[in-house]
Protein backbone atom coordinates (compact mmCIF):
# COMPACT_ATOMS: atom_id res chain seq x y z
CA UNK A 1 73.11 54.42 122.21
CA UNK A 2 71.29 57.55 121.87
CA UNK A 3 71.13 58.98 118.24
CA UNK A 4 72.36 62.32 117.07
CA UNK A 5 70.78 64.84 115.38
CA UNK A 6 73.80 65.42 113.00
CA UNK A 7 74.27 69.00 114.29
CA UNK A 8 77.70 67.88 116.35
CA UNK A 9 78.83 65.89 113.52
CA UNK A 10 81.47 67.22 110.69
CA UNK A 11 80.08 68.91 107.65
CA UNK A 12 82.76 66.10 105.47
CA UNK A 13 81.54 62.97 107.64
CA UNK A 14 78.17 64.07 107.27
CA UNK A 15 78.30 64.14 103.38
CA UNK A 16 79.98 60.93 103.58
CA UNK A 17 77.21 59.77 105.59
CA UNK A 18 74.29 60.83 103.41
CA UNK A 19 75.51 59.23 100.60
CA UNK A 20 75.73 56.25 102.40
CA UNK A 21 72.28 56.10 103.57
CA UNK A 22 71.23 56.71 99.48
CA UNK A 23 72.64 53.62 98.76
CA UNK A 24 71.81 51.81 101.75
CA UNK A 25 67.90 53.04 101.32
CA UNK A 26 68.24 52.36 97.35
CA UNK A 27 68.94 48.41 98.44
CA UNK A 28 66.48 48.05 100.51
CA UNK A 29 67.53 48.32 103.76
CA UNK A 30 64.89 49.50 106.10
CA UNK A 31 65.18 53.09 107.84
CA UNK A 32 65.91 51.70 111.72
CA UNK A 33 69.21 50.01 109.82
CA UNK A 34 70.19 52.81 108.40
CA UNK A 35 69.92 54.72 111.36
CA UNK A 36 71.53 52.33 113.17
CA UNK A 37 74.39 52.56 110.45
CA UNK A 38 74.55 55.90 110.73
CA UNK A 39 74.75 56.60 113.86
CA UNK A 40 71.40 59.43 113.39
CA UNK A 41 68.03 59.34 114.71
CA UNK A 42 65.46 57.97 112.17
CA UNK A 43 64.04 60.98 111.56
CA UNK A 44 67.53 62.22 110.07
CA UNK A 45 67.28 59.92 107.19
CA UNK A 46 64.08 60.30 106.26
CA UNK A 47 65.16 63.73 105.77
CA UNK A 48 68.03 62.94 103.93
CA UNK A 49 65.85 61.16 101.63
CA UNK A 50 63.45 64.06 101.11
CA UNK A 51 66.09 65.91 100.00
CA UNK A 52 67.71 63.44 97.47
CA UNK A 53 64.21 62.66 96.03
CA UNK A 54 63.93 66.65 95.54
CA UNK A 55 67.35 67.31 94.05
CA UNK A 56 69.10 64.08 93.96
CA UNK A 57 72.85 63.80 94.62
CA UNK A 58 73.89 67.03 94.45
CA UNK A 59 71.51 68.16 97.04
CA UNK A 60 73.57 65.72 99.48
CA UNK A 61 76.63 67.45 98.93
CA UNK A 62 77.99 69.80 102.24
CA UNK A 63 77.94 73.73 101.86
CA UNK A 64 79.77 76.66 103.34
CA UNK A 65 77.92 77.43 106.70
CA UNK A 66 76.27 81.15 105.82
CA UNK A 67 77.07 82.61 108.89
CA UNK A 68 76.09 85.65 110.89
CA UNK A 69 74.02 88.38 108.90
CA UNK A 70 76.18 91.29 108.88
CA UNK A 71 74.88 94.39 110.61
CA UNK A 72 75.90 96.60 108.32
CA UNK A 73 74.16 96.29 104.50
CA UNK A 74 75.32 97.66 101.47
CA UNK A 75 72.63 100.85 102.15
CA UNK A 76 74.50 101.13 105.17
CA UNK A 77 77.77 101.28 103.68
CA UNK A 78 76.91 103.88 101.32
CA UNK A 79 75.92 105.71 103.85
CA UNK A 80 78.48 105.60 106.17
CA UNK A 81 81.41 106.30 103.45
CA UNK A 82 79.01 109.73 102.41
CA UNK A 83 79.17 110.52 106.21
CA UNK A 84 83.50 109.93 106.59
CA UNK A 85 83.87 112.29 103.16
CA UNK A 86 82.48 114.71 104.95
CA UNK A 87 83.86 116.54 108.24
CA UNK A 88 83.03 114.76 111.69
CA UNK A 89 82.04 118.59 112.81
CA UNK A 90 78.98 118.27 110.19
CA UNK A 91 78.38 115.34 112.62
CA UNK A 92 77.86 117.98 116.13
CA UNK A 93 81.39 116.43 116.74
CA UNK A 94 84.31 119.78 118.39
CA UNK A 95 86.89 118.26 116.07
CA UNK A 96 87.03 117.22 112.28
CA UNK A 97 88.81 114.06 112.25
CA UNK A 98 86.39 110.29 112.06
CA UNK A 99 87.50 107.37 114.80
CA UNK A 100 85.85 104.58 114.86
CA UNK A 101 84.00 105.42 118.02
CA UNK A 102 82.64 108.62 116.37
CA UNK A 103 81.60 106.28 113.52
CA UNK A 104 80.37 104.07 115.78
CA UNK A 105 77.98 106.66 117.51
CA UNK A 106 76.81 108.30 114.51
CA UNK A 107 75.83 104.64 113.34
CA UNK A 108 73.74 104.04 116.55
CA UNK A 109 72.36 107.79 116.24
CA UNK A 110 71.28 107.48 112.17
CA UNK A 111 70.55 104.33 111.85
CA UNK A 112 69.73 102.70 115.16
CA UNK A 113 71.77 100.01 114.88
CA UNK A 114 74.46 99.20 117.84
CA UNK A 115 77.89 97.60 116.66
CA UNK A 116 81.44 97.02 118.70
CA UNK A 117 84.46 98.69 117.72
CA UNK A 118 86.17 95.80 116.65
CA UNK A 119 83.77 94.50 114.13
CA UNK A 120 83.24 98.30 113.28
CA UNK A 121 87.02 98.42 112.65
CA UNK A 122 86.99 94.86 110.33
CA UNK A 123 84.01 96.35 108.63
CA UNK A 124 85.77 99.92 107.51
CA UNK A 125 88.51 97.44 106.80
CA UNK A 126 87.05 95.40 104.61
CA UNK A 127 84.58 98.32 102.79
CA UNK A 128 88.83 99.72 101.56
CA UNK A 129 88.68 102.38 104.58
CA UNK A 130 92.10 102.68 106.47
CA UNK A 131 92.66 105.09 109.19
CA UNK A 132 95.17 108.23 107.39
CA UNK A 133 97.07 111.33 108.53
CA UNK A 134 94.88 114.20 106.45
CA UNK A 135 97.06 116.87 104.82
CA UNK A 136 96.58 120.07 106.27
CA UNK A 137 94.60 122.84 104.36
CA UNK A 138 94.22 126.22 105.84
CA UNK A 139 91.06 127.18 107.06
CA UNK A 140 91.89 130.81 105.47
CA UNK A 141 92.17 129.20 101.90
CA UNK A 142 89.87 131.24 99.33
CA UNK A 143 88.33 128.49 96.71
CA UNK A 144 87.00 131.23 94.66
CA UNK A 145 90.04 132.91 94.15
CA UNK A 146 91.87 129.50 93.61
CA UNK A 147 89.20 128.77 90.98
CA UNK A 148 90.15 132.20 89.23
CA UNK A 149 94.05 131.46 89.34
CA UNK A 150 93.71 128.62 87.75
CA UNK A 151 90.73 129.69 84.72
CA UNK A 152 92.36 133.13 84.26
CA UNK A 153 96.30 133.03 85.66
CA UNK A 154 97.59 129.45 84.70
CA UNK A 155 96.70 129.58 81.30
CA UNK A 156 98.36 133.16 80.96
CA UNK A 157 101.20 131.49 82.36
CA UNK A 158 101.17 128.95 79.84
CA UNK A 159 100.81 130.85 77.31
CA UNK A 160 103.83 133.11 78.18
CA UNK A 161 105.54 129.95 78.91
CA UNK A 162 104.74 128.78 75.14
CA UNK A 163 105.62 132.45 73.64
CA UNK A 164 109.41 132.51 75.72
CA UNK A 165 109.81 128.58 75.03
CA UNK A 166 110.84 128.93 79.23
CA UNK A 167 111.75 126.56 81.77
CA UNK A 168 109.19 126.88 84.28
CA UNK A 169 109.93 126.25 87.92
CA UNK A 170 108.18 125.98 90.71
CA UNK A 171 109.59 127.42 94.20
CA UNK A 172 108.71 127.04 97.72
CA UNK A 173 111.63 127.60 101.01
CA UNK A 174 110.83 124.98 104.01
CA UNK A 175 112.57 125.28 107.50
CA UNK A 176 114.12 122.13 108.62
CA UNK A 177 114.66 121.17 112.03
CA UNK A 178 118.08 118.98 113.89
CA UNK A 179 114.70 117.36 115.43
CA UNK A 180 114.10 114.91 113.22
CA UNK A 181 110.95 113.30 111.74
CA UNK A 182 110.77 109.80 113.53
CA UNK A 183 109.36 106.58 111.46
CA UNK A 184 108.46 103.14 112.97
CA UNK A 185 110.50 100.43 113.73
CA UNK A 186 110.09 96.89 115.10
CA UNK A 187 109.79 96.30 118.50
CA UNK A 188 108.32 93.77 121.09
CA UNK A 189 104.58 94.49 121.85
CA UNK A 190 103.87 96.57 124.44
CA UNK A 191 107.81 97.81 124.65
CA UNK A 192 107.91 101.45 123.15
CA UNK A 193 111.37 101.83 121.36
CA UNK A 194 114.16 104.92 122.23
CA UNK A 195 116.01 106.27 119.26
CA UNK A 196 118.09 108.67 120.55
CA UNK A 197 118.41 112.05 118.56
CA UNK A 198 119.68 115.49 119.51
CA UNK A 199 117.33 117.72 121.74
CA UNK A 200 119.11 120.90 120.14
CA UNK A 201 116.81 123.05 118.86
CA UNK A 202 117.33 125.17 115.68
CA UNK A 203 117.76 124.29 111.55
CA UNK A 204 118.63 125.70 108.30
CA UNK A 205 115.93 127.29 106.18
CA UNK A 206 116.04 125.78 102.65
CA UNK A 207 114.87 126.68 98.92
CA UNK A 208 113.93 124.67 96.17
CA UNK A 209 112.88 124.77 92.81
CA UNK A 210 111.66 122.14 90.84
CA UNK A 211 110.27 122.01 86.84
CA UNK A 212 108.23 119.56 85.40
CA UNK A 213 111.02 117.99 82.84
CA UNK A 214 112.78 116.65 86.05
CA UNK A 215 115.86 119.52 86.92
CA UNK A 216 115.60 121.23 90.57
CA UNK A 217 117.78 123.82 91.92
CA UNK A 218 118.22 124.45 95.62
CA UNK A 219 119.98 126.66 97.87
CA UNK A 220 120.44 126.08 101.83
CA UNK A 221 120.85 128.91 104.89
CA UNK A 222 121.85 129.64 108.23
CA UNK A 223 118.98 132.32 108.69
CA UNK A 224 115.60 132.77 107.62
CA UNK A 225 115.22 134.33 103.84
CA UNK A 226 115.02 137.51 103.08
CA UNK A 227 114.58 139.36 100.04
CA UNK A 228 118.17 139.69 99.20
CA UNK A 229 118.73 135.99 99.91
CA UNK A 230 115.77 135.36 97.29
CA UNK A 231 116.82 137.56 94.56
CA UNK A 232 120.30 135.68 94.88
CA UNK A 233 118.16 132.58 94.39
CA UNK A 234 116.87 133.89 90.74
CA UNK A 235 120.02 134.24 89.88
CA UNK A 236 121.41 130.98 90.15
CA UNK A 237 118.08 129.37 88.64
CA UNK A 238 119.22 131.82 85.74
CA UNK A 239 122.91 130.77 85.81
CA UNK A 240 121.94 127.36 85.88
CA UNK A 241 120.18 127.82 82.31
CA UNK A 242 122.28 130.65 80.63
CA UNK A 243 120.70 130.38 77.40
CA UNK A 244 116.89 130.16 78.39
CA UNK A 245 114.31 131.56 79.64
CA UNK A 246 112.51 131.57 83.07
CA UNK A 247 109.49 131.57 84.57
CA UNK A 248 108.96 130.27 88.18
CA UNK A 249 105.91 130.47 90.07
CA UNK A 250 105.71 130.94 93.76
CA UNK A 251 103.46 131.87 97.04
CA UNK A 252 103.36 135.11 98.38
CA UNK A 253 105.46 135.16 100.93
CA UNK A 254 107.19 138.72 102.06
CA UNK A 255 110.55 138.23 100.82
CA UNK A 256 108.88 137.13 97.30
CA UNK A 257 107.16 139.92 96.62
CA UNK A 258 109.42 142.55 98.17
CA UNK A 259 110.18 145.78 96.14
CA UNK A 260 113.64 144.54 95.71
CA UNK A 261 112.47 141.65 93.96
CA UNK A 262 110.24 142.94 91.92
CA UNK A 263 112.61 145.60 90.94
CA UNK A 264 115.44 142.90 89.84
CA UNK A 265 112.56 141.19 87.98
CA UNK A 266 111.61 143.89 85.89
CA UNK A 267 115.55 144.75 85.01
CA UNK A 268 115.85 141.43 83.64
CA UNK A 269 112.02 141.49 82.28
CA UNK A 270 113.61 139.98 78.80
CA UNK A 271 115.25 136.78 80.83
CA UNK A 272 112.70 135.82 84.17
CA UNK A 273 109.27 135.92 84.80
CA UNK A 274 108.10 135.76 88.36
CA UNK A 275 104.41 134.56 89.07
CA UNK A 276 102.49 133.79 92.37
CA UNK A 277 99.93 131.25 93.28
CA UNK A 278 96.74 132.44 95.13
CA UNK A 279 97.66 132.72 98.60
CA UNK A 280 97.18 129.53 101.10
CA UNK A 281 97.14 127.44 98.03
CA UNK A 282 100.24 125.18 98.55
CA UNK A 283 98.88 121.92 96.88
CA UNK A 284 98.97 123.86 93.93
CA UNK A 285 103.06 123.83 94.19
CA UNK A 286 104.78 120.80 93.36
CA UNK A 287 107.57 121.72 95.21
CA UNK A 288 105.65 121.02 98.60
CA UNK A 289 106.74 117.76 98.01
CA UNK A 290 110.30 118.00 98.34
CA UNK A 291 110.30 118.92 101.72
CA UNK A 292 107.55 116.08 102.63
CA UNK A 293 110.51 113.77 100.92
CA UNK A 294 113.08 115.50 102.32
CA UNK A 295 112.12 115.13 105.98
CA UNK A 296 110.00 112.07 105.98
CA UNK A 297 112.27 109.96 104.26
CA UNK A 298 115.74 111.03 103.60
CA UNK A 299 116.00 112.85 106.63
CA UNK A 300 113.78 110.34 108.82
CA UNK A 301 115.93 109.82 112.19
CA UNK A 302 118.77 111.38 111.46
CA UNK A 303 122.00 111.51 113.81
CA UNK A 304 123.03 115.17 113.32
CA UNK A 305 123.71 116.78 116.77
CA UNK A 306 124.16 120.38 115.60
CA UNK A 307 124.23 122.64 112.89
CA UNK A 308 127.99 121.91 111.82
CA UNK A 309 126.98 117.80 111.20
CA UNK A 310 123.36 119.03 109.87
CA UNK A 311 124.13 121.08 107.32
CA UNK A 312 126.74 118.94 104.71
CA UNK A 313 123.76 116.27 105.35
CA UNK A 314 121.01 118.04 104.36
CA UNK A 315 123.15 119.15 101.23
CA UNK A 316 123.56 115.89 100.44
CA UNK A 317 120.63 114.77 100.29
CA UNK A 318 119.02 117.36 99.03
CA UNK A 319 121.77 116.39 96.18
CA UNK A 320 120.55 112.73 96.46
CA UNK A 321 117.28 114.38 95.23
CA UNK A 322 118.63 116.18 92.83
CA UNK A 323 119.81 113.45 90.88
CA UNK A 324 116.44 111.83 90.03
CA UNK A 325 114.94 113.42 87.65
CA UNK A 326 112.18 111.02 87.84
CA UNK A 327 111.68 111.27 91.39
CA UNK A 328 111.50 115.34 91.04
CA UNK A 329 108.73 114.29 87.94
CA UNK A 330 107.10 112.22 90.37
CA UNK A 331 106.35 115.61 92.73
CA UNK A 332 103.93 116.76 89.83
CA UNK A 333 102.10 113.78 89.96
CA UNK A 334 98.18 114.23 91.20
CA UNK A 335 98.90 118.11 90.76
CA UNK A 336 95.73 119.50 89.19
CA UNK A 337 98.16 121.87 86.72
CA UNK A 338 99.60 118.58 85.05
């Protein structure tokens, strides 16, 4: 019978196996025997004893196969996460966004080293990268003057906020569309699902406001807002705390900063303050949230066919909302004011 090597034999039989050939060796029995025993060429053993007269028993004992060398390295890795904080048009690539086979070819470029797109994929996997849907920031966004708003205008808010003892709000409108946001669902591979919703076009425009102890106040129209529609909106913030005072903070949109509006503010100069963030700046309003929540969860494949159904369902849950006070606390969250 012709011996093996021990390379097509099981890493638990060959343990077994070593240990046996100790023991047989340790008695006497000669090294043809044992090989015979075995079932290993001689040369096997005498390896096997090499190895026990080195570190004894414990260097019999069966390890973990090491595997491949990965391609990437930790240097590599550091690398490569530097490269995907940065935009993929610092790269020479038209767009901003990183896929893997942008990764992939920046990899081969930099470091001269070629590797597939599905180990790339496990790699970024395993490193705690996941492929995400950015949030949008607008290319027109000053960082200077959203620097300034926040050293020189929030803490003159605060301060006035402090003075007044105020409920501060802030406000933000959001159009919302009978087309609704669509989520996933399970399906058989390769078979797309059809959720059927209403190919009507149109929506209701709605307003918020939110404050950081948890209240919100919101409003919903049939038309887009104008300045009339937002001075109405003051008020009921006002009605809705009779015996405080408000500040609210908002962007600049026209119907905000309207003369009307500013003239209503300064009549009532002794009960609301009106402020406005630094224009393009809305992840400096909390109340960007609501409508992410709004649509991309309450609202997430809704049935609504027109405006008549839409409308007493977006006031629900809008009320839904409204009732949380820990979920409306939960918009401030990560908001570099709080």
């Amino acid at each position: 019978m012709r011996k093996k090597d021990g390379r097509s034999i099981s890493r638990e039989t060959l343990e077994y196996l070593r240990n046996q050939s100790i023991k047989l060796w340790k008695k006497s029995k000669s090294i043809e025997d044992i090989s015979e025993f075995c079932g290993v060429h001689f040369t096997v053993v005498y390896k096997w004893i090499r190895v026990f007269n080195k570190d004894g028993w414990k260097g019999l004992k069966r390890r973990k196969a090491k595997g491949a060398e990965p391609k990437l390295n930790n240097e590599d890795k550091i690398k490569i996460i530097s490269w995907l904080k940065k935009s993929a048009m610092e790269f020479e690539f038209e767009t901003p966004l990183w896929d893997c086979k942008r990764v992939q070819t920046t990899i081969k470029k930099k470091l001269n080293k070629s590797i597939s797109i599905s180990n790339l994929w496990k790699t970024l996997r395993r490193w705690g990268l996941t492929p995400q849907k950015p949030e949008k920031e607008a290319l027109e966004k000053n960082p200077v003057a959203v620097r300034k708003w926040l050293n020189e205008e929030w803490p003159k808010i605060e301060k006035h906020r402090r003075r007044w003892q105020a409920m501060l709000y802030f406000q933000d409108e959001s159009g919302v569309s009978l087309i609704p946001v669509l989520g996933k669902t399970w399906a058989p591979k390769g078979k797309t699902p059809k959720i059927k919703v209403t190919g009507n076009k149109g929506g209701l425009c709605v307003t918020s406001a939110i404050s950081p102890v948890g209240r919100m106040v919101f409003r919903i129209e049939n038309h887009t807002i104008h300045a009339e529609d937002h001075i109405d909106f003051l008020k009921q913030i006002m009605k809705y705390h009779p015996h405080r005072k408000i500040i609210v903070i908002e962007d600049n949109a026209p119907p905000h900063i309207a003369g009307l509006v500013k003239d209503f503010v300064d009549e009532n100069k002794n009960k609301i303050a009106v402020y406005y963030l630094p224009t393009y700046s809305p992840d400096l309003n909390p109340d960007e949230k609501v409508w992410k929540y709004l649509k991309n969860v309450k609202l997430k494949a809704h049935q609504a066919r027109n405006k008549k159904e839409f409308k007493p369902l977006v006031q629900a849950k809008m009320q839904s909302i409204q009732k949380r006070p820990k979920l409306i606390k939960s918009f401030f969250n990560g908001n570099i004011l709080f």
